[in-house]
Protein backbone atom coordinates (compact mmCIF):
# COMPACT_ATOMS: atom_id res chain seq x y z
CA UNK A 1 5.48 15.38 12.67
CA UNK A 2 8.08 18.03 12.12
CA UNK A 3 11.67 18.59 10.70
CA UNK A 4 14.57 20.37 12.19
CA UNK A 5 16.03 23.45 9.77
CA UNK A 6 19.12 21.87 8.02
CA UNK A 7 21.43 25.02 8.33
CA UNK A 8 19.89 28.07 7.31
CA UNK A 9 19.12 26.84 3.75
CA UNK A 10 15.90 24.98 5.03
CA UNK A 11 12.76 25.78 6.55
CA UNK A 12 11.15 23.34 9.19
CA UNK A 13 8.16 21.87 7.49
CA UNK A 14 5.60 20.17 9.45
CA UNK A 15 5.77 16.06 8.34
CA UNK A 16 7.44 13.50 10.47
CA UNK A 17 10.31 13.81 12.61
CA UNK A 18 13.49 12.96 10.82
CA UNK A 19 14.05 10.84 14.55
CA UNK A 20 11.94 10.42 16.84
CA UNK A 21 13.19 12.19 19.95
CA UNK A 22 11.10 10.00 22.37
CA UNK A 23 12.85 7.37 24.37
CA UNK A 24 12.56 4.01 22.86
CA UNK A 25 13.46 3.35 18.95
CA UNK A 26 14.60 6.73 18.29
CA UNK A 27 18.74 5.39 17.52
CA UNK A 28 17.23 2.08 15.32
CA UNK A 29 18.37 0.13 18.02
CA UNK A 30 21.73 -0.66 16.99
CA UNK A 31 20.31 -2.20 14.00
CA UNK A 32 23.32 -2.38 10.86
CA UNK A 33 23.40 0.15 8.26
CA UNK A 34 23.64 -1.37 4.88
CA UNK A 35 22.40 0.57 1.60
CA UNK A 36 20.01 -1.77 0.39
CA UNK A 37 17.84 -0.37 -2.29
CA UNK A 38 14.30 0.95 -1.57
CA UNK A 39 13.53 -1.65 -4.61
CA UNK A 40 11.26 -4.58 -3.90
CA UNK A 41 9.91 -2.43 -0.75
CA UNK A 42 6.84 -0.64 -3.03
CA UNK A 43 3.73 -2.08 -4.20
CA UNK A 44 4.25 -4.98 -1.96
CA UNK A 45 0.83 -6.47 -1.40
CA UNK A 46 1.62 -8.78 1.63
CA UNK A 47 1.20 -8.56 4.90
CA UNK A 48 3.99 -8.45 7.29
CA UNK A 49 5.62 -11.40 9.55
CA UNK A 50 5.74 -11.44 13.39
CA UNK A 51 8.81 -9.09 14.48
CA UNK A 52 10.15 -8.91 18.05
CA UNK A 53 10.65 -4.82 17.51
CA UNK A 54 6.92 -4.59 16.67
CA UNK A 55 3.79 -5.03 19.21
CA UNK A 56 1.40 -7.83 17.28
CA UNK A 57 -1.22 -5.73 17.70
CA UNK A 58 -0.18 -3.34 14.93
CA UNK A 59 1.10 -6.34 12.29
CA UNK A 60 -2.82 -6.08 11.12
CA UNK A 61 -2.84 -2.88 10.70
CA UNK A 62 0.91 -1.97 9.23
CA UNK A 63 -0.15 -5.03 7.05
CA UNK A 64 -3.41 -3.54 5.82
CA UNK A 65 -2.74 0.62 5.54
CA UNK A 66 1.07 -0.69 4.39
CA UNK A 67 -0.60 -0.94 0.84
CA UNK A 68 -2.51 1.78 0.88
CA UNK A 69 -0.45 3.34 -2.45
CA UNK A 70 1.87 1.82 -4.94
CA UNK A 71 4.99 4.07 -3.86
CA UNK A 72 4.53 2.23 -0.12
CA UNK A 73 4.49 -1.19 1.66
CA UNK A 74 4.11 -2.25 4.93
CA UNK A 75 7.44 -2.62 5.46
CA UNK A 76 8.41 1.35 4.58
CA UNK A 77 5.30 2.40 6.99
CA UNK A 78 6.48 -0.26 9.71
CA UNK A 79 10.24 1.44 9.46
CA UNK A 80 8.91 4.85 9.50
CA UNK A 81 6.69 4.08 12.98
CA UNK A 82 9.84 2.52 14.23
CA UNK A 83 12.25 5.17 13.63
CA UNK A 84 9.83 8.15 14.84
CA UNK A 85 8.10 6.51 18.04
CA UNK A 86 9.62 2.79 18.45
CA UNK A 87 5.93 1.85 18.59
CA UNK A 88 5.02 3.87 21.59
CA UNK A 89 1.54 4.69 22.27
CA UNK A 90 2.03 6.11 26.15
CA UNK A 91 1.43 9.74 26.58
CA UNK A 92 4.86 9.95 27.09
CA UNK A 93 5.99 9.91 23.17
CA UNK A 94 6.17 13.75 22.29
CA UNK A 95 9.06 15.05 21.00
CA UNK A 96 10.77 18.51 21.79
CA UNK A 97 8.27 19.68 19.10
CA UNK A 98 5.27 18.67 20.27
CA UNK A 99 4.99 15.61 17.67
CA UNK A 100 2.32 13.09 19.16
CA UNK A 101 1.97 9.26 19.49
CA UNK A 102 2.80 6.53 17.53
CA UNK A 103 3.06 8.44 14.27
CA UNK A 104 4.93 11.65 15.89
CA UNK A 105 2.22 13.84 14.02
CA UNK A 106 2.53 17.23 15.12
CA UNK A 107 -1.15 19.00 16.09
CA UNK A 108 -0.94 21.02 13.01
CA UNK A 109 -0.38 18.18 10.77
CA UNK A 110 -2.84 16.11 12.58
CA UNK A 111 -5.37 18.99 12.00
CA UNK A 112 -5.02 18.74 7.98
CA UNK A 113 -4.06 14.51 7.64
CA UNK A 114 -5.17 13.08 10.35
CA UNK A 115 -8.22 10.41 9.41
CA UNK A 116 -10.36 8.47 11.59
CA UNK A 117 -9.11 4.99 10.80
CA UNK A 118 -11.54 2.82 12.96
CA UNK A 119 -14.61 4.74 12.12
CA UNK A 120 -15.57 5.33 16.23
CA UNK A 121 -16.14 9.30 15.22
CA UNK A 122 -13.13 10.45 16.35
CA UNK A 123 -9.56 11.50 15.18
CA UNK A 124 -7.33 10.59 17.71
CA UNK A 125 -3.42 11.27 17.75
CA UNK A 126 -2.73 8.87 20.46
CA UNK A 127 -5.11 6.33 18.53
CA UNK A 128 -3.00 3.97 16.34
CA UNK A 129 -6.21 2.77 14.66
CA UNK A 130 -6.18 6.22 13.62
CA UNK A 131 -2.84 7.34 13.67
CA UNK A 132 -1.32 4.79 11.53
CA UNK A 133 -3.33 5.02 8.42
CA UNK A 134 -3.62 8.67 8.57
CA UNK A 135 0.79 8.58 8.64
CA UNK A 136 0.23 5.91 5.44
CA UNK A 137 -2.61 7.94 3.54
CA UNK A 138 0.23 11.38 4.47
CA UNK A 139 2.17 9.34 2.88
CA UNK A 140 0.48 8.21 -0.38
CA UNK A 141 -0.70 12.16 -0.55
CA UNK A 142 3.06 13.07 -0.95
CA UNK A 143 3.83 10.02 -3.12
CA UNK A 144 1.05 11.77 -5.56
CA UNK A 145 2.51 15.22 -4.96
CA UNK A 146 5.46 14.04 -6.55
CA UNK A 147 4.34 11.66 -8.58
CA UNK A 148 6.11 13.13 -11.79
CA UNK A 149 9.72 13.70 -9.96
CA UNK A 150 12.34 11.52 -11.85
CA UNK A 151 14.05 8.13 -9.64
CA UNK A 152 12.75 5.89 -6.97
CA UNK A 153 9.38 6.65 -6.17
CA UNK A 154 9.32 5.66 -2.84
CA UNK A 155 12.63 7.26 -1.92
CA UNK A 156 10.79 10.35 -3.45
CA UNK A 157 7.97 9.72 -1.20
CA UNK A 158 10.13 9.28 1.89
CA UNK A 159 12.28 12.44 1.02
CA UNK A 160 8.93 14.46 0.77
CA UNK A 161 7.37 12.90 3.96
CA UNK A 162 10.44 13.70 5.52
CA UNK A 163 11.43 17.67 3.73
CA UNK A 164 8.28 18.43 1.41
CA UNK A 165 6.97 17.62 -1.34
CA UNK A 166 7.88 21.61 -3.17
CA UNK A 167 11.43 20.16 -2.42
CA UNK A 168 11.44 17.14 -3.86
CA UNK A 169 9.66 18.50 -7.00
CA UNK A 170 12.70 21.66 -6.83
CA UNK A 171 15.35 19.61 -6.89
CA UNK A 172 13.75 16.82 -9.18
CA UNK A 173 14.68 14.39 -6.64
CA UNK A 174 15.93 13.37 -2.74
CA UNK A 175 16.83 17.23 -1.68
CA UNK A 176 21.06 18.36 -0.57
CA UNK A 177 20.19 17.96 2.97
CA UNK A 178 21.43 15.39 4.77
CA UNK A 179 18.55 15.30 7.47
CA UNK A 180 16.60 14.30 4.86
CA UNK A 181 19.16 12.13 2.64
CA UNK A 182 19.75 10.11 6.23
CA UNK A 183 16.26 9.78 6.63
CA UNK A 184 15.46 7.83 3.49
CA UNK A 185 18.61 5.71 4.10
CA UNK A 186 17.78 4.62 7.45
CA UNK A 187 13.78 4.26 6.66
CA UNK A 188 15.23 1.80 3.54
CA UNK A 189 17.48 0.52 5.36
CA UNK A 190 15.27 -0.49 8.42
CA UNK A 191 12.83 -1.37 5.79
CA UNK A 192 14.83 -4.27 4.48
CA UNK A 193 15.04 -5.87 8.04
CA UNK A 194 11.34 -6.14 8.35
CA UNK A 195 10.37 -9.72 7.06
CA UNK A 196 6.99 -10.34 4.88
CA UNK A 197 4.85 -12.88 5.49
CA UNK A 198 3.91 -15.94 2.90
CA UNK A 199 0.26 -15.12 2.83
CA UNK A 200 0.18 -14.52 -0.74
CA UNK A 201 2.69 -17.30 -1.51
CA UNK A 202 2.94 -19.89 -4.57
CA UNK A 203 0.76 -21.91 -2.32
CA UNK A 204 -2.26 -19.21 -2.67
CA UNK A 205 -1.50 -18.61 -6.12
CA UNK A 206 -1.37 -22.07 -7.15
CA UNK A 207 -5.12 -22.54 -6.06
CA UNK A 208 -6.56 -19.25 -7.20
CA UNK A 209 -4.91 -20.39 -10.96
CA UNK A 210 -5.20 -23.71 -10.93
CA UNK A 211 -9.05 -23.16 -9.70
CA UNK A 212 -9.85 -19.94 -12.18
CA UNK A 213 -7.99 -22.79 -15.38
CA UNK A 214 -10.33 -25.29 -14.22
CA UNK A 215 -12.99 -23.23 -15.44
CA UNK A 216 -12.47 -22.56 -18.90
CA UNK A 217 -15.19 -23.37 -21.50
CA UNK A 218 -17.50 -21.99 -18.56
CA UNK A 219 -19.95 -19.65 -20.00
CA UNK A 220 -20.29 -16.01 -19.08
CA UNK A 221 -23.43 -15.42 -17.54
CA UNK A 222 -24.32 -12.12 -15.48
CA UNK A 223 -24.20 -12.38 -12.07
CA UNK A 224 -23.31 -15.96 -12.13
CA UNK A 225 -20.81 -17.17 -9.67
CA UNK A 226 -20.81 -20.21 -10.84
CA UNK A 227 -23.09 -22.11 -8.24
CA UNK A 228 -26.23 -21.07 -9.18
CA UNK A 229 -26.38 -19.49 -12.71
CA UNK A 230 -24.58 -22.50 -14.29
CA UNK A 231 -21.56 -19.81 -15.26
CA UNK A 232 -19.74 -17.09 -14.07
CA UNK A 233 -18.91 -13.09 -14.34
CA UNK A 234 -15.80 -11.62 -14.39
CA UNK A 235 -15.99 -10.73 -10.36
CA UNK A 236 -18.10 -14.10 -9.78
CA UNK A 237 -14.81 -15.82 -11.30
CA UNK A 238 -12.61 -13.90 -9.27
CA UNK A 239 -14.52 -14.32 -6.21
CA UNK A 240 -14.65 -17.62 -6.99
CA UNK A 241 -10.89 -19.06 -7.32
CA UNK A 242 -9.71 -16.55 -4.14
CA UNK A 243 -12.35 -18.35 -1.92
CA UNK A 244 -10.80 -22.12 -3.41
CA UNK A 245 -7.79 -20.41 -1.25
CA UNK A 246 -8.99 -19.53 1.55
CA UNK A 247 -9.71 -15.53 1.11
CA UNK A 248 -13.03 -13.95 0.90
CA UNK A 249 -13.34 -11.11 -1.70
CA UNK A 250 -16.42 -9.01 -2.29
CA UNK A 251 -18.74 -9.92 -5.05
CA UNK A 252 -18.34 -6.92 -7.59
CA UNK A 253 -15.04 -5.90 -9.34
CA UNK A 254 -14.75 -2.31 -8.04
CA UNK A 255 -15.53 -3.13 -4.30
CA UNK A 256 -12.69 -5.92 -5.13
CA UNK A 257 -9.92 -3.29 -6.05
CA UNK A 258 -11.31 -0.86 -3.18
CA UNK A 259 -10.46 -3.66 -1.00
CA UNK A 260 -7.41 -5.45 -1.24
CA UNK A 261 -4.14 -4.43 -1.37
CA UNK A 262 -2.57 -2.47 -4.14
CA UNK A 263 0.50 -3.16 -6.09
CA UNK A 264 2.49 -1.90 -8.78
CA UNK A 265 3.91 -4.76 -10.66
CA UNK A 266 1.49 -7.59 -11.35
CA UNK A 267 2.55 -11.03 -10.86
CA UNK A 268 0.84 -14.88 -11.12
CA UNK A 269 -2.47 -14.77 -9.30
CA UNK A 270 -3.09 -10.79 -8.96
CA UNK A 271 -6.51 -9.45 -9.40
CA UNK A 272 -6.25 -6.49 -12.75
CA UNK A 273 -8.37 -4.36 -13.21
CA UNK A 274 -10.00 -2.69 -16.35
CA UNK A 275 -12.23 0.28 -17.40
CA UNK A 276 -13.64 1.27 -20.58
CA UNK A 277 -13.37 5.01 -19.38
CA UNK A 278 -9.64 4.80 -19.47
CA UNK A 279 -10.01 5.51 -23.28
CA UNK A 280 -11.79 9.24 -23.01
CA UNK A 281 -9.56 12.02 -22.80
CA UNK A 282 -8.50 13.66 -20.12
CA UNK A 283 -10.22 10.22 -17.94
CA UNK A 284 -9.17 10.72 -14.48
CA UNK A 285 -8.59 7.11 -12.65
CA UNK A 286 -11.81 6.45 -9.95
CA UNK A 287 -12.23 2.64 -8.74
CA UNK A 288 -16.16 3.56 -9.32
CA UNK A 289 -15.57 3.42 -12.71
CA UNK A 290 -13.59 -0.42 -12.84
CA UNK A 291 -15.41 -2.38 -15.02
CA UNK A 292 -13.81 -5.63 -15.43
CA UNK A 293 -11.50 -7.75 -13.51
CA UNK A 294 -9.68 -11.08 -14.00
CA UNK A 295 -6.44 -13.07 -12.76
CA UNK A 296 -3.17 -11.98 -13.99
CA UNK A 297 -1.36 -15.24 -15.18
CA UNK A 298 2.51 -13.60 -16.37
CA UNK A 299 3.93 -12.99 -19.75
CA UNK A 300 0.98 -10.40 -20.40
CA UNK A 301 -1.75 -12.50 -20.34
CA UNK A 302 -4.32 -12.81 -17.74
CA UNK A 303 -7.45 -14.65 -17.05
CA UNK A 304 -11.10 -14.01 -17.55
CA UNK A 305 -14.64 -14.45 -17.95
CA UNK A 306 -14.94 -11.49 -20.85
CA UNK A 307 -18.27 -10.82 -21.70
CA UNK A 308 -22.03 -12.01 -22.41
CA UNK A 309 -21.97 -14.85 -25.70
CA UNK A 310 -17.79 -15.35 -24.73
CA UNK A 311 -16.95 -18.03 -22.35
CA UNK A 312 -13.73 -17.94 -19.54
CA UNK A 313 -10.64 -17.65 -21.13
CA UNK A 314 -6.93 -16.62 -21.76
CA UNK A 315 -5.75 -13.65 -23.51
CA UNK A 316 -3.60 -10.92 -23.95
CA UNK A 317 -3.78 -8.15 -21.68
CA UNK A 318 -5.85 -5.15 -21.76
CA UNK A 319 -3.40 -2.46 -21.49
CA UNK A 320 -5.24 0.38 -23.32
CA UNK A 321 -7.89 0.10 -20.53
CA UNK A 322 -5.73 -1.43 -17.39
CA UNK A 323 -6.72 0.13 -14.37
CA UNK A 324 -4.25 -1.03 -11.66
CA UNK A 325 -3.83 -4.56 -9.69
CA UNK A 326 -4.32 -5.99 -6.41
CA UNK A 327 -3.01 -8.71 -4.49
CA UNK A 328 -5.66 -10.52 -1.46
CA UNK A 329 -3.62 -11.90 1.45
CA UNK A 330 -6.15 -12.28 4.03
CA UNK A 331 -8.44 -15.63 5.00
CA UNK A 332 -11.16 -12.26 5.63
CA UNK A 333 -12.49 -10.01 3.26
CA UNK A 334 -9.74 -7.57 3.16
């Protein structure tokens, strides 16, 4: 991962190649250029469709490590892999400076970032079990680093991935250099081109709601998932309505969130999630600490089975204590 000097003003800084100098989908393929907006590519909690640029293999993967932070999508990681290695794996894919693999990760960067994503016990550049969620957790790192940086958060992200995060937070935005200015055009851009798939569609949601409605009146009972207790808890509940659809979620609400697929703006059918923590001072967000969890239904209100002596119901949403929100898309336990 590393960036050429734009004029004398700026200092290489080891991230991602701005493009990939290997042979293969270094020049986008003559894809068109349009400015499409870098909204509606965040946070979006689905997996992505078959794509003749991209090797199946990887669609699970982009899919899953795609929503690895609000700021990205598997769309903005499968654009960024496209533009810096067209999907090469061969030891072949280096770039004039030394960037490695799939990811173009650079050994320095790879030294600091790079995660073993498969769990085998090793970190391997050439590895894109390994390589591609340690380019989407670099990512989400400099999506947090700037964080607080007015605009587009993902454009921020991109234009830190791509020049730093110390610029992005200097100039309060996408830096003067257009290196990096190109970059999160073309990454947007290319971006917009890769299609999502419908595997959390109206279809999904429709069962997960209509399922979770059919339930209220139910008694709260701990532990209950409704089978065996004669009621349910709030992750029973949950559990619950996903598997009416087809998608197996873990049994408690934390492990739930930990899980499945982040996104930033909840809609119909989305797991939220709550903590009573939230309200201390100075609380810091951990998914240890979720405590709660129900089915977001629109308008603010969400569904949920609240509490021992309440039953499963519909009410206004918890915003003092709102943790974040989720969206399951696979037949597996995510």
């Amino acid at each position: 991962m590393s960036l050429k000097a734009v004029g004398a003003a700026m200092v290489a800084v080891p991230v991602l190649a701005l493009v990939a100098t290997v042979g293969g989908g270094s020049s986008l393929l003559g894809l068109p250029i349009s400015d499409t907006s870098a909204a509606g590519l965040k946070g979006a909690g689905a997996a992505l469709a078959s794509d003749r640029r991209m090797p199946e293999k990887f669609r699970a993967l982009i899919s899953k490590w795609g929503n690895e932070c609000p700021a990205l999508s598997p769309q903005i990681l499968a654009a960024q892999l496209y533009q810096e290695s067209g999907f090469r794996t061969d030891r072949g894919a280096v770039s004039s400076a030394n960037a490695m693999g799939i990811a173009q990760f650079i050994p320095s960067t790879w030294a600091k970032y790079g995660v073993d994503g498969n769990s085998d016990g090793k970190r391997d550049i050439w590895d894109p079990e390994d390589a591609i969620p340690s380019a989407a957790k670099y990512d989400c790192v400099v999506a947090h680093d700037t964080r607080k940086v007015p605009g587009d958060a993902t454009r921020n992200m991109l234009a830190a991935y791509n020049a730093g995060s110390y610029k992005v937070r200097k100039y309060g935005g996408i830096p003067p250099y257009k290196e990096t200015q190109d970059y999160v055009r073309i990454i947007t851009d290319t971006a917009a081109s890769f299609q999502m798939s419908a595997s959390s569609s109206s279809a999904v949601t429709a069962k997960v709601v209509a399922y979770a409605s059919s339930k209220i009146g139910t008694p709260y009972v701990w532990g209950g998932d409704g089978e065996t207790e004669g009621g349910f808890d709030c992750s029973g509940l949950t559990k619950a309505a996903y598997g009416a659809a087809g998608i197996t979620l873990p049994r408690v609400a934390n492990d739930q969130y930990d899980a499945t697929p982040k996104v930033s703006d909840p809609q119909k059918g989305d797991l939220v999630f709550f903590s009573q923590k939230k309200r201390n001072a100075g609380y810091r967000f951990n998914s240890r600490d979720i405590d709660h969890v129900g089915i977001y239904l629109g308008d603010g209100k969400f569904l949920n089975a609240p509490r021992t002596g309440a039953k499963v119901r519909i009410e206004a949403m918890w915003w003092d204590t709102f943790m974040g929100a989720t969206r399951p898309t696979s037949s597996k336990t995510v």
